[in-house]
N, C-alpha and C. Protein backbone atom coordinates (compact mmCIF):
# COMPACT_ATOMS: atom_id res chain seq x y z
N UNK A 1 0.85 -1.19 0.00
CA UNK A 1 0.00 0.00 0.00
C UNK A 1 0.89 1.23 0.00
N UNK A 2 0.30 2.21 -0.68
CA UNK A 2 1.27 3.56 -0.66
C UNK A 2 0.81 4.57 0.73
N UNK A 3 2.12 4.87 0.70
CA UNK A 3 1.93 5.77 1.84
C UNK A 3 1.87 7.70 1.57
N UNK A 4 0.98 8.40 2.34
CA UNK A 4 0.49 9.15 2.24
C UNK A 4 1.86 10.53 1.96
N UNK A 5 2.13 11.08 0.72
CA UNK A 5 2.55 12.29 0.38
C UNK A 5 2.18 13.61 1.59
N UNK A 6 3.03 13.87 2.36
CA UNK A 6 2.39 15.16 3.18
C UNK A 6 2.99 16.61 3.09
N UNK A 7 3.00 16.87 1.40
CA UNK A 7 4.00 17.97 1.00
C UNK A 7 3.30 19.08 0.58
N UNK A 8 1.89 18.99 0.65
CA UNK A 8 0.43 20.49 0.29
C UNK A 8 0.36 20.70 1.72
N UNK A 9 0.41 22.21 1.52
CA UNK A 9 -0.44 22.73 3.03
C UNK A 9 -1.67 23.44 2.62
N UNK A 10 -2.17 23.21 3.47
CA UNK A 10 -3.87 23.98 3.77
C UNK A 10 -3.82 24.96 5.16
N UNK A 11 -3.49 26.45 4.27
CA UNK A 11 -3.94 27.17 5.41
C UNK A 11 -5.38 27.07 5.59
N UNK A 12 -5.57 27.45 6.75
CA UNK A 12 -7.40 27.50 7.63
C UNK A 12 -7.02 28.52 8.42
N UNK A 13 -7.79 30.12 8.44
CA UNK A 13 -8.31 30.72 9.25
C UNK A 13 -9.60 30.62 10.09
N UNK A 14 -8.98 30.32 11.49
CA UNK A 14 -10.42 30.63 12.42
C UNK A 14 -10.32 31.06 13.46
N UNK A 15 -11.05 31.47 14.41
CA UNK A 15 -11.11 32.14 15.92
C UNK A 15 -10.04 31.70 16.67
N UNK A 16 -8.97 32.61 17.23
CA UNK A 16 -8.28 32.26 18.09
C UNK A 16 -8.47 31.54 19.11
N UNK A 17 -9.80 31.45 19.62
CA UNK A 17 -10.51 30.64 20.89
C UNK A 17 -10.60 29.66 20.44
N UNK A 18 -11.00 29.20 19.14
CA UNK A 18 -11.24 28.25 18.87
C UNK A 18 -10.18 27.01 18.97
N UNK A 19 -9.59 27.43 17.71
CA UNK A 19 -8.17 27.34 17.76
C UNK A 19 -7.42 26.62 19.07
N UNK A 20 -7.72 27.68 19.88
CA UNK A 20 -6.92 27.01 21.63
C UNK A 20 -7.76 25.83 22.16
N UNK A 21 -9.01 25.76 21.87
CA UNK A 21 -9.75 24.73 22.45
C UNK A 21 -9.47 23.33 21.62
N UNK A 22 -9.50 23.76 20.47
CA UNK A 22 -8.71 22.51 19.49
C UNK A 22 -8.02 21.63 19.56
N UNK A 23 -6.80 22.61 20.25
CA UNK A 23 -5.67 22.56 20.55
C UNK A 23 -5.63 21.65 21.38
N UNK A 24 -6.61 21.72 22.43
CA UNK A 24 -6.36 21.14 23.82
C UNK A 24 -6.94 19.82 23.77
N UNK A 25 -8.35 19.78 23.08
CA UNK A 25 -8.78 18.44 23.16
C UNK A 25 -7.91 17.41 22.05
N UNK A 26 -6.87 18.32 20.70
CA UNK A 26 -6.39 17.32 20.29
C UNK A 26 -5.12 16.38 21.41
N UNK A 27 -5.08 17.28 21.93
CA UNK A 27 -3.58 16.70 23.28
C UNK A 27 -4.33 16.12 24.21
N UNK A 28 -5.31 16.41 24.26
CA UNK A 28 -6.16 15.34 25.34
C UNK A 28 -6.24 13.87 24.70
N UNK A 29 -6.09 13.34 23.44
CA UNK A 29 -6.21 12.89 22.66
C UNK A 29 -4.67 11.94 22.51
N UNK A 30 -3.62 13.02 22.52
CA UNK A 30 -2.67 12.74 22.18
C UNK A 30 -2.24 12.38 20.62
N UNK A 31 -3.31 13.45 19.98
CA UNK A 31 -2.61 13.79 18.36
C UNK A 31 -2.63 15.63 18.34
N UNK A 32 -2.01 15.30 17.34
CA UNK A 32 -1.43 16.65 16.70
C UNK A 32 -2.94 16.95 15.74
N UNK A 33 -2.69 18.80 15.88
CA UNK A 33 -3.80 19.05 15.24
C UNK A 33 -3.98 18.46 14.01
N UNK A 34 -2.93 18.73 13.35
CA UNK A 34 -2.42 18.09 11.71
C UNK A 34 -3.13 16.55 11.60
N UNK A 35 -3.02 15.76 12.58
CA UNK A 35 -3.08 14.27 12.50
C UNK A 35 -4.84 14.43 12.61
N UNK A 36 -5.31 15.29 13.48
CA UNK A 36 -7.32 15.28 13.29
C UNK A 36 -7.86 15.99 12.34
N UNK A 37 -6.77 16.90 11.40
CA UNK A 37 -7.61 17.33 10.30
C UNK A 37 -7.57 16.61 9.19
N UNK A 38 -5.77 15.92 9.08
CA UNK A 38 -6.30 14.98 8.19
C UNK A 38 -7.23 13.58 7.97
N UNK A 39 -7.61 13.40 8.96
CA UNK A 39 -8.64 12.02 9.48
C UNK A 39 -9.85 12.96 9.06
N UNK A 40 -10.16 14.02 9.73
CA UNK A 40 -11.38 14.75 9.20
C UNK A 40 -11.67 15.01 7.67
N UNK A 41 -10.67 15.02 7.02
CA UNK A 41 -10.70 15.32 5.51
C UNK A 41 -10.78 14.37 4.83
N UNK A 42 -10.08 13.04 5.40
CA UNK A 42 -10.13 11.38 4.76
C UNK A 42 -11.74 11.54 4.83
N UNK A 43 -12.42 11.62 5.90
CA UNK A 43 -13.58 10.75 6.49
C UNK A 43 -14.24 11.61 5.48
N UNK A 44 -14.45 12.88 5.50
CA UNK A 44 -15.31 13.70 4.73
C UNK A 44 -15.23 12.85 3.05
N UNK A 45 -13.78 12.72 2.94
CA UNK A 45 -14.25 12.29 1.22
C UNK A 45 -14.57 10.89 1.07
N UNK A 46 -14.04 9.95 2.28
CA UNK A 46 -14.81 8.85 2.25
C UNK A 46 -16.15 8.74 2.16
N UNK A 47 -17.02 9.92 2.57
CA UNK A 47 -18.66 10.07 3.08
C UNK A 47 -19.01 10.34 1.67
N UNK A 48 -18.71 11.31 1.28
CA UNK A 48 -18.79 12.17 -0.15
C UNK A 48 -18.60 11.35 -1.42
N UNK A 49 -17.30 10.33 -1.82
CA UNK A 49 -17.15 9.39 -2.09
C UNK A 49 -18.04 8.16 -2.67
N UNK A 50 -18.18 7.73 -1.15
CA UNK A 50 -19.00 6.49 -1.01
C UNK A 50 -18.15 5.31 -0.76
N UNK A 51 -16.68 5.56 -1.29
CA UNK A 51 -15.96 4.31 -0.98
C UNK A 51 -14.84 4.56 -0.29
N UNK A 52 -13.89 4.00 0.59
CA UNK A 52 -12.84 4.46 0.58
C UNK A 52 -11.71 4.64 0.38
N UNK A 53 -10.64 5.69 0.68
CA UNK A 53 -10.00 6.28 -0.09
C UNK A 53 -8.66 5.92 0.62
N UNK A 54 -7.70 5.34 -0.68
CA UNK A 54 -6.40 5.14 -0.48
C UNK A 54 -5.45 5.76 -0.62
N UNK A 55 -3.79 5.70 -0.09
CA UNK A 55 -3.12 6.46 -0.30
C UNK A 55 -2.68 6.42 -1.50
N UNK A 56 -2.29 7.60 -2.65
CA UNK A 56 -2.12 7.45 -3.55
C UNK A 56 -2.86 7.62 -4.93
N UNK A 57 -4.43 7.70 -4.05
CA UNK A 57 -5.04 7.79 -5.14
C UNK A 57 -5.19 9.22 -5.62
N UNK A 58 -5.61 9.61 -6.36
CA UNK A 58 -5.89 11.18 -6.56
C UNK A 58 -6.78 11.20 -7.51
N UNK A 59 -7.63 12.51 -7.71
CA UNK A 59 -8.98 12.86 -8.35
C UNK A 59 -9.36 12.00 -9.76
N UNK A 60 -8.10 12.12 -10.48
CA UNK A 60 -8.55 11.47 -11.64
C UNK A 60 -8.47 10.07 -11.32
N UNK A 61 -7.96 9.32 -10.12
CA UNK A 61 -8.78 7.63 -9.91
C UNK A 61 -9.75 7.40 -9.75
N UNK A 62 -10.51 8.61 -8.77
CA UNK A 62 -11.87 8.42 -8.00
C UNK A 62 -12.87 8.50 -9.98
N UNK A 63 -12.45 9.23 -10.33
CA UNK A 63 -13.21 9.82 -11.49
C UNK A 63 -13.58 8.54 -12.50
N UNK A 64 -12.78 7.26 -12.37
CA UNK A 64 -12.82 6.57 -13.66
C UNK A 64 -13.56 5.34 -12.36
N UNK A 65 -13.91 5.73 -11.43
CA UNK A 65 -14.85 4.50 -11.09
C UNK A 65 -16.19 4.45 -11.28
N UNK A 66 -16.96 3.66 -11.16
CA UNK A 66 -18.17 3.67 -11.69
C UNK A 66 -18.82 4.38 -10.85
């Protein structure tokens, strides 16, 4: 299986409060913010999708499935 490229960044502006609270429940957690947004972004295109999504794949794979 291929492993995940982590060389795009995604800035996100939002509330500094927010932000800190984020912060805290991701360490409550014991991940990095980075590590719950990308699980949040897998899951979202898994939902969106319908199937799920491997490392490696990119737009034009999803595109040639039925």
């Amino acid at each position: 299986m291929a492993t995940e490229s982590r060389t795009a960044r995604l800035t996100v502006l939002i509330d500094p409060d927010k932000k800190a609270v984020f912060e805290h429940l991701c360490a409550q957690e014991d991940q990095t913010p980075s590590q719950v947004v990308r699980r949040l972004i897998r899951d979202y295109m898994e939902q969106r999708l319908g199937q799920p999504w491997l490392p490696g794949q990119n737009l034009e794979d999803m595109r040639r499935k039925p």
